[in-house]
N, C-alpha and C. Protein backbone atom coordinates (compact mmCIF):
# COMPACT_ATOMS: atom_id res chain seq x y z
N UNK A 1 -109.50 101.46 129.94
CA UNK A 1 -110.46 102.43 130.41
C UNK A 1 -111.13 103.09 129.21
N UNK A 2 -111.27 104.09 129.33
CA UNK A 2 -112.03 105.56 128.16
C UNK A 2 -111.02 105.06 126.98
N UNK A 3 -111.34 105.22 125.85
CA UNK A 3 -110.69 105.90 124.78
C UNK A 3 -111.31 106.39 124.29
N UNK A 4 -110.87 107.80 123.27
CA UNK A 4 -111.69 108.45 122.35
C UNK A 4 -112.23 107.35 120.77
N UNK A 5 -112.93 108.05 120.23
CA UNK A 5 -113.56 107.19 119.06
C UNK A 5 -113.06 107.41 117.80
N UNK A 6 -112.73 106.19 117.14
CA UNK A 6 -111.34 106.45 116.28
C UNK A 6 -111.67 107.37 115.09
N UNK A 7 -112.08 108.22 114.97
CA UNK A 7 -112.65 109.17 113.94
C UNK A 7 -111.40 109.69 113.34
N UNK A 8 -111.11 109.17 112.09
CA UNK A 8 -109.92 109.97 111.59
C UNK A 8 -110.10 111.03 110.77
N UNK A 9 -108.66 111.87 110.57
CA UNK A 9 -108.84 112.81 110.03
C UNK A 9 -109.01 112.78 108.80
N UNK A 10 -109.83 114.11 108.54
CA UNK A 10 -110.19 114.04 106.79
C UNK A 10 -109.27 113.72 105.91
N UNK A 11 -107.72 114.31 105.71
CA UNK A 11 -107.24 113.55 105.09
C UNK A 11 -106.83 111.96 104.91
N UNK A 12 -106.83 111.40 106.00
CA UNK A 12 -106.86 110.04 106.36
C UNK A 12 -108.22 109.29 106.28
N UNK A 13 -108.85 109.88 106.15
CA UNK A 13 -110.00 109.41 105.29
C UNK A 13 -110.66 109.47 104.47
N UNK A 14 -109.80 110.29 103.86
CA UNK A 14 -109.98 110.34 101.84
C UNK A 14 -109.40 109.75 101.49
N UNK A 15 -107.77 109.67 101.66
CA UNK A 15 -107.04 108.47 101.31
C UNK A 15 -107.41 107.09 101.77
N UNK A 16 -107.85 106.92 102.91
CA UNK A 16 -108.44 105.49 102.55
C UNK A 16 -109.49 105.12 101.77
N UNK A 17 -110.42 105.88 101.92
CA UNK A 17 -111.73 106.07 100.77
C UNK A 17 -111.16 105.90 99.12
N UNK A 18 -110.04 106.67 98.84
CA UNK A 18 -109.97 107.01 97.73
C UNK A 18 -109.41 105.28 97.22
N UNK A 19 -108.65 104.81 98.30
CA UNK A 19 -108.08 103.54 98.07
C UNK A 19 -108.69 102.49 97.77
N UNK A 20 -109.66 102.45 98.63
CA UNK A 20 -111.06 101.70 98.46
C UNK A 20 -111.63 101.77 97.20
N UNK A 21 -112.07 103.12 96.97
CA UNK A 21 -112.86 103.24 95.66
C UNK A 21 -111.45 102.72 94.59
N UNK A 22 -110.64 102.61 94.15
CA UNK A 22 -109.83 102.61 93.12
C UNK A 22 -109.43 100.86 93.40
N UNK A 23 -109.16 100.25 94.28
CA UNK A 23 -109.20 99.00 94.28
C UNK A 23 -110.76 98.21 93.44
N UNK A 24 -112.02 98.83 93.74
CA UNK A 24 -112.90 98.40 93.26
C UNK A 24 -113.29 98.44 92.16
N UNK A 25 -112.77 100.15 91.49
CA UNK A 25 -112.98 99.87 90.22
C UNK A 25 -111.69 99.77 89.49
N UNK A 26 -110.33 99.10 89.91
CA UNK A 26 -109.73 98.44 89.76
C UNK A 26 -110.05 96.69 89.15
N UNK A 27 -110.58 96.09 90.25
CA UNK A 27 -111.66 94.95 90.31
C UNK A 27 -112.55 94.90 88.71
N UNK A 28 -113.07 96.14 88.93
CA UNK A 28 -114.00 96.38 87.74
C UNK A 28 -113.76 96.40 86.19
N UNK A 29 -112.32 97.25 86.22
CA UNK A 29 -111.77 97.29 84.94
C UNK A 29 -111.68 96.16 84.14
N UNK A 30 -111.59 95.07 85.35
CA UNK A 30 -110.93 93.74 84.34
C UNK A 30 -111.93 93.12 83.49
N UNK A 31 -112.99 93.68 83.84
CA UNK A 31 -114.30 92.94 82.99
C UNK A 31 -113.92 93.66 81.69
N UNK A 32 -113.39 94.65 81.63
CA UNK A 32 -112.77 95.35 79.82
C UNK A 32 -112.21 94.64 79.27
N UNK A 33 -111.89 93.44 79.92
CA UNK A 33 -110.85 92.31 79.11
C UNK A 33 -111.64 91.77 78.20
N UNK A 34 -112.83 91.35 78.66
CA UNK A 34 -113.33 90.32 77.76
C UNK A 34 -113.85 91.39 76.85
N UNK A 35 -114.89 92.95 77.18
CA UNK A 35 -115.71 93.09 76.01
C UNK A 35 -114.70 94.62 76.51
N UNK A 36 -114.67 95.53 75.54
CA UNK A 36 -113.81 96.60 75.81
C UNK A 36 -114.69 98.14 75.50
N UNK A 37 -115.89 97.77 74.79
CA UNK A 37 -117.07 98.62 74.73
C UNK A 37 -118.65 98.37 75.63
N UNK A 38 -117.89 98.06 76.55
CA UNK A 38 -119.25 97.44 77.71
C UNK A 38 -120.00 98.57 77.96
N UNK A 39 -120.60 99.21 77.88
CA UNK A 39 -121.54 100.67 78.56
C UNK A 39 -121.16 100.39 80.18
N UNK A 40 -122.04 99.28 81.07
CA UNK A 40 -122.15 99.14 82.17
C UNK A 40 -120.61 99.53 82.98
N UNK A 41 -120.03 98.94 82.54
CA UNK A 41 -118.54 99.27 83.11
C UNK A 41 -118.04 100.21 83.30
N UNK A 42 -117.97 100.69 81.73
CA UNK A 42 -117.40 102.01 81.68
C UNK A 42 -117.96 102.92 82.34
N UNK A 43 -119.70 102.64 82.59
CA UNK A 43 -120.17 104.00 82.82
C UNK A 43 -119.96 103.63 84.35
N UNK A 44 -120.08 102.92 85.39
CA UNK A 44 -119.52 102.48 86.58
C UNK A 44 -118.16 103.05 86.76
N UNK A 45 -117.28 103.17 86.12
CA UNK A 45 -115.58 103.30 86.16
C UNK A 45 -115.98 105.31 86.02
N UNK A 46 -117.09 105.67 85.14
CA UNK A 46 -116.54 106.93 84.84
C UNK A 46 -117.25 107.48 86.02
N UNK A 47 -118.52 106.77 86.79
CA UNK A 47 -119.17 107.29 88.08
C UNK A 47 -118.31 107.27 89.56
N UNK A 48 -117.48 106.34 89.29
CA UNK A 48 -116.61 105.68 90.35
C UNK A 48 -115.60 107.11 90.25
N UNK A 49 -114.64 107.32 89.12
CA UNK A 49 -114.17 108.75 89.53
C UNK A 49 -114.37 109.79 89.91
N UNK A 50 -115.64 110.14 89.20
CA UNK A 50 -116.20 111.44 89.51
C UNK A 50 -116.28 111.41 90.95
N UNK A 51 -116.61 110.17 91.45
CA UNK A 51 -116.87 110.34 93.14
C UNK A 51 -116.01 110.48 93.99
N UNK A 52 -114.76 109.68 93.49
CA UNK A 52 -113.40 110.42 94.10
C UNK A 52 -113.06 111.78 94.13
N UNK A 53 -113.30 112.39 92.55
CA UNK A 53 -113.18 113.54 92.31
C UNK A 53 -114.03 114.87 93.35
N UNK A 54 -115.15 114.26 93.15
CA UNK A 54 -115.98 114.88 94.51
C UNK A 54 -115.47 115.35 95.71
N UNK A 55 -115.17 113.65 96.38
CA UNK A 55 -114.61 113.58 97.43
C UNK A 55 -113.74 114.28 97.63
N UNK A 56 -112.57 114.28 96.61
CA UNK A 56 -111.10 115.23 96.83
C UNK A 56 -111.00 116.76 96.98
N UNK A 57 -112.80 117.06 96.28
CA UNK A 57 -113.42 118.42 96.26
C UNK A 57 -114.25 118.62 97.63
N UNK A 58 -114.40 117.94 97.98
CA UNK A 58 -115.13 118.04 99.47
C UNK A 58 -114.13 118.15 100.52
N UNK A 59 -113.00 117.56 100.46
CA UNK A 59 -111.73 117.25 101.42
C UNK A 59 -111.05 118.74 101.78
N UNK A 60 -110.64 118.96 100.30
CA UNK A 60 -110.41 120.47 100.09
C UNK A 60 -111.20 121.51 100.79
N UNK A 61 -112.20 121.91 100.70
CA UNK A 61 -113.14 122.62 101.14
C UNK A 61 -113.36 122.71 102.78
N UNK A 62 -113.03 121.42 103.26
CA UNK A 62 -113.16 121.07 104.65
C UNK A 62 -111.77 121.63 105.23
N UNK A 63 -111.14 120.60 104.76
CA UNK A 63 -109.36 121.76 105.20
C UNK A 63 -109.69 122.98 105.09
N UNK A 64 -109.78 123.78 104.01
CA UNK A 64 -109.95 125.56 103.91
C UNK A 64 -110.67 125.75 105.09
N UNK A 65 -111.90 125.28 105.37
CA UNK A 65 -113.01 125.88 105.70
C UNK A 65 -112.79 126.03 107.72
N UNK A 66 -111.40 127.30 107.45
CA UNK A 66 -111.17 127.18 109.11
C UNK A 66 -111.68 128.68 109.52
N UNK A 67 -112.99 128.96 109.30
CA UNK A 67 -113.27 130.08 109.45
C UNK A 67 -114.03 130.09 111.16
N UNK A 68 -114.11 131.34 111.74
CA UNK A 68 -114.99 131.37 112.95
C UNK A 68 -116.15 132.19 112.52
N UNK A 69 -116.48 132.94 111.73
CA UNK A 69 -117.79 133.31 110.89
C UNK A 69 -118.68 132.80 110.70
N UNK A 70 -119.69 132.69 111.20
CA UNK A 70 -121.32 131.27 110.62
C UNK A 70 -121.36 131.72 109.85
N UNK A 71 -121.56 133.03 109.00
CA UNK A 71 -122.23 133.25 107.98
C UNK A 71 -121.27 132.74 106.44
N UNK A 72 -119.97 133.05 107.02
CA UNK A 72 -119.03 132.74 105.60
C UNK A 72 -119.23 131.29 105.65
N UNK A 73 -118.90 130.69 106.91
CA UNK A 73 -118.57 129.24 106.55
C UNK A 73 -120.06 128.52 106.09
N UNK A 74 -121.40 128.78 106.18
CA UNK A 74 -122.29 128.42 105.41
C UNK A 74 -122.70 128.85 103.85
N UNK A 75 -121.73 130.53 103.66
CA UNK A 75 -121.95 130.41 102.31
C UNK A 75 -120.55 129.90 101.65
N UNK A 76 -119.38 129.21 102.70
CA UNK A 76 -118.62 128.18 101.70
C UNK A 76 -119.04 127.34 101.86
N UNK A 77 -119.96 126.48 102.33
CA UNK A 77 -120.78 124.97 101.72
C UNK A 77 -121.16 125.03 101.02
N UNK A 78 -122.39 125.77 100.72
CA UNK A 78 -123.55 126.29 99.78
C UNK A 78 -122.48 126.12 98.67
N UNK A 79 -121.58 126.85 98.96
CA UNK A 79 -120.64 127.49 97.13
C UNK A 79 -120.14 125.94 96.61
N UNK A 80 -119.39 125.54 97.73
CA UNK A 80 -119.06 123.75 97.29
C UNK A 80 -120.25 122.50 97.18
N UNK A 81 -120.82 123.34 97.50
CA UNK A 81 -122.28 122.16 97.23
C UNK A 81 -122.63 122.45 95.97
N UNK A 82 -122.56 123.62 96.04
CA UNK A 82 -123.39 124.33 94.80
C UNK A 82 -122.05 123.42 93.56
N UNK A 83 -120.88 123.24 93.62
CA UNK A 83 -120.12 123.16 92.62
C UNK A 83 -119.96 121.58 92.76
N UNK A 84 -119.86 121.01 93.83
CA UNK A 84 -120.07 119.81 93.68
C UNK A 84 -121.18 119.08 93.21
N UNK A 85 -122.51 119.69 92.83
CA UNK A 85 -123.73 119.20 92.53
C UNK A 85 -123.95 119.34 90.94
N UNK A 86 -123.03 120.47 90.61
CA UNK A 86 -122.81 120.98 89.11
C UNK A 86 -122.06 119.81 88.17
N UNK A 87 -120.99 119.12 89.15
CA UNK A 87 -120.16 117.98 88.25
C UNK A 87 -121.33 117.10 88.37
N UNK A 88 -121.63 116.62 89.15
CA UNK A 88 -122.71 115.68 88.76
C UNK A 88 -123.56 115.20 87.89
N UNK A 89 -124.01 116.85 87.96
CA UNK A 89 -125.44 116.87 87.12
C UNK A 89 -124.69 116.86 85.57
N UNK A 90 -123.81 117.54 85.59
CA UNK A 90 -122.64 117.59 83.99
C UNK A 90 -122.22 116.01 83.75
N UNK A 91 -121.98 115.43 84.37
CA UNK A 91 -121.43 113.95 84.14
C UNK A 91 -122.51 113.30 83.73
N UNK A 92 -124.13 113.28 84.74
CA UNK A 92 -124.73 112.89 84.73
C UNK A 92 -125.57 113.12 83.02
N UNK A 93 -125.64 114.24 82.84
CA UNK A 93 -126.18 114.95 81.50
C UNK A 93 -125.35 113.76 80.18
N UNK A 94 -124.09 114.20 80.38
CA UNK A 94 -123.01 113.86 79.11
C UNK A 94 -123.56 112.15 79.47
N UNK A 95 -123.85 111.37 80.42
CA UNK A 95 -123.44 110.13 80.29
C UNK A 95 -125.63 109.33 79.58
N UNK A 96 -126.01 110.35 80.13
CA UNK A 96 -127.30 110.25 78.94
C UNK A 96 -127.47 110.41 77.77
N UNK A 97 -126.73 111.41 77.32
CA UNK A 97 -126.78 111.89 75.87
C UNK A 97 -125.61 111.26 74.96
N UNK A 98 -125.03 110.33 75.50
CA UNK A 98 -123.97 109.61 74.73
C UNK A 98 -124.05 107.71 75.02
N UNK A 99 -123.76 106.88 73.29
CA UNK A 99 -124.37 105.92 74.02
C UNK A 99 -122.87 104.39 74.48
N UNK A 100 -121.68 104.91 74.82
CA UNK A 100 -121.15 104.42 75.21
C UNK A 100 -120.48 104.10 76.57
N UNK A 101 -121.54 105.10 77.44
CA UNK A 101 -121.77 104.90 79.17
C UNK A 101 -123.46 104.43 79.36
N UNK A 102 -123.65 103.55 80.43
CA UNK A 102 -124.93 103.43 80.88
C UNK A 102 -125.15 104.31 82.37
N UNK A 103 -126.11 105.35 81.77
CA UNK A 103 -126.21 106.15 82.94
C UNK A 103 -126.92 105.70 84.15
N UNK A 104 -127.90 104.75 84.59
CA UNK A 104 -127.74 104.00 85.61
C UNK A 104 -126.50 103.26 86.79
N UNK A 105 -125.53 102.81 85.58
CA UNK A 105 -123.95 102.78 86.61
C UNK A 105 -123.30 103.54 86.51
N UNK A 106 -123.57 105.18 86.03
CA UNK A 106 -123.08 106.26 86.45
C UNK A 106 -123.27 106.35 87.53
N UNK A 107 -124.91 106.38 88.00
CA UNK A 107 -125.09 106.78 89.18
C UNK A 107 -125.10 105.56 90.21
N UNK A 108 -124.90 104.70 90.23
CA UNK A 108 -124.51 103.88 91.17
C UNK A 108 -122.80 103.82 91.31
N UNK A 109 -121.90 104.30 90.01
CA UNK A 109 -120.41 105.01 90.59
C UNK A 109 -120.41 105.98 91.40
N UNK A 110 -121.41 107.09 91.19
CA UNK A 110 -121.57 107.75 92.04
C UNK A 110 -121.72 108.14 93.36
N UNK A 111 -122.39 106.88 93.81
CA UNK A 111 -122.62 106.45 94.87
C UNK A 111 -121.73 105.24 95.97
N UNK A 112 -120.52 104.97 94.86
CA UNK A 112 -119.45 104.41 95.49
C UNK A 112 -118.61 104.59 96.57
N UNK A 113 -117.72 106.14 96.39
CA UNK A 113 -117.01 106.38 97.35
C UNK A 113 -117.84 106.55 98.55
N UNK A 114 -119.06 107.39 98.57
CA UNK A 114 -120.14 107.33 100.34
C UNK A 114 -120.08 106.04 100.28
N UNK A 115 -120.77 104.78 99.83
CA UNK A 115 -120.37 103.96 100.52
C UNK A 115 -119.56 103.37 101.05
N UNK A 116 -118.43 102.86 100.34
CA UNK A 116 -117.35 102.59 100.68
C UNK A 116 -116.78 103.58 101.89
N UNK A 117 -116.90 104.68 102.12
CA UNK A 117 -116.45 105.23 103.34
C UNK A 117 -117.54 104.62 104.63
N UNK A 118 -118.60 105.25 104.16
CA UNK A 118 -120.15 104.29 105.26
C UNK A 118 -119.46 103.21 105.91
N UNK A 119 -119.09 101.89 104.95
CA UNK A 119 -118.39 100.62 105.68
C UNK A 119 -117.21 101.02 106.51
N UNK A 120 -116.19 101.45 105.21
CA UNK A 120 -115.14 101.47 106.57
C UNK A 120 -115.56 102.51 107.45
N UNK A 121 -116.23 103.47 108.09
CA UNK A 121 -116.07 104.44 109.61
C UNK A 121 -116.71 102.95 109.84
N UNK A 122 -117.86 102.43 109.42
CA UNK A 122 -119.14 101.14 110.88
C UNK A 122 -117.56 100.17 111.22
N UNK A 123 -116.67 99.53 110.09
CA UNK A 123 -116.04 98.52 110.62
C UNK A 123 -114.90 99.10 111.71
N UNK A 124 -114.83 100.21 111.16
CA UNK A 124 -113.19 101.03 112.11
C UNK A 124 -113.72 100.99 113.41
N UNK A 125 -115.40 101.13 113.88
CA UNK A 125 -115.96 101.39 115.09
C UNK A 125 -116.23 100.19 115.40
N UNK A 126 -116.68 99.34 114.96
CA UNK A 126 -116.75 98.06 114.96
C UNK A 126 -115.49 97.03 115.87
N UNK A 127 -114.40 97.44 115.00
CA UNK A 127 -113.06 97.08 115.64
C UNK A 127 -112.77 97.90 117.10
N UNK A 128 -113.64 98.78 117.24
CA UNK A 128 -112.79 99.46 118.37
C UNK A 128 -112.90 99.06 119.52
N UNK A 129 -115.13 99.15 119.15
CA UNK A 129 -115.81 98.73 120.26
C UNK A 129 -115.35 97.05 120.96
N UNK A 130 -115.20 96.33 119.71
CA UNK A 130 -114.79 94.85 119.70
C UNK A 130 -113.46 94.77 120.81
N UNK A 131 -112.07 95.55 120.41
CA UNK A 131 -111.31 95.02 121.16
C UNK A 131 -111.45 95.74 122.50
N UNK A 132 -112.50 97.29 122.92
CA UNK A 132 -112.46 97.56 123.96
C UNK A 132 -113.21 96.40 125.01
N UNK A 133 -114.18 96.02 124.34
CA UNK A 133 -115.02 94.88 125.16
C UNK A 133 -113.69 93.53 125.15
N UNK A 134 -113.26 93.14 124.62
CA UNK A 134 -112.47 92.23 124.38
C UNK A 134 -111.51 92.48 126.04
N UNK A 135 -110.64 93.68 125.87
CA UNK A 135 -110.36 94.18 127.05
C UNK A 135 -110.90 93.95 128.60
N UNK A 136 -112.11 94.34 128.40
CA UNK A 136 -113.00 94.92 129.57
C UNK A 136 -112.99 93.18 130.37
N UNK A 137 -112.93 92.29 129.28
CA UNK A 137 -114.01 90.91 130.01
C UNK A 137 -112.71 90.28 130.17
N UNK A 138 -111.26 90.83 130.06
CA UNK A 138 -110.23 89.73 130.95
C UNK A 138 -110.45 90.03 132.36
């Protein structure tokens, strides 16, 4: 019949996120084998954390944020936006002005962990819808 939609909880979906992202640039590291001063890599590996790091800063914030106040709980986004947008732009800064990251796969590390979460919620729903229909048509 009904089931609810498998939306897990934030912590259960940082840790898988976080797993995701670290398997990949896991994956990634190994290209250090052959050249060990690659820019592209490194700067990929140092974008790829920060985004965990993010994430683990966003996770946080969401747990805390058990207020019934509109007004507080929009100026604690603002404040974590505001501080999550600050590492960025700081990572982002340092990985221009230095020439052993390429700041282009900074920001495509950056952009790792959202994706990697993006896929897994579509496939987790994916699977759900799949075996509910799967169900429905015995």
């Amino acid at each position: 019949m009904y089931k609810p939609l498998p939306i897990n909880p934030v912590d259960k979906q940082f840790s898988r996120s976080a797993k995701l992202t670290g398997i990949v640039l896991l994956a990634v590291s190994f290209g250090l084998i052959s050249d060990v001063t690659n820019p592209l890599i490194w700067g990929f590996i140092v974008g790829g954390l920060t985004s965990i790091l993010n994430a683990f800063f966003l996770r946080n914030r969401l747990l805390g944020m058990l207020v019934t106040d509109t007004q507080e709980a929009k100026k604690s986004l603002k404040q974590n936006f505001t501080m999550r947008m600050g590492l960025i732009v700081a990572v982002a800064f340092f990985a221009g002005n230095v020439d052993f990251l390429n700041l282009y796969f900074v920001g495509a590390g950056f952009l790792l962990t959202p994706c990697l979460t993006s896929i897994d919620a579509a496939v987790t729903l994916h699977r759900h819808f799949a075996a509910r229909d799967a169900v429905d048509k015995i």
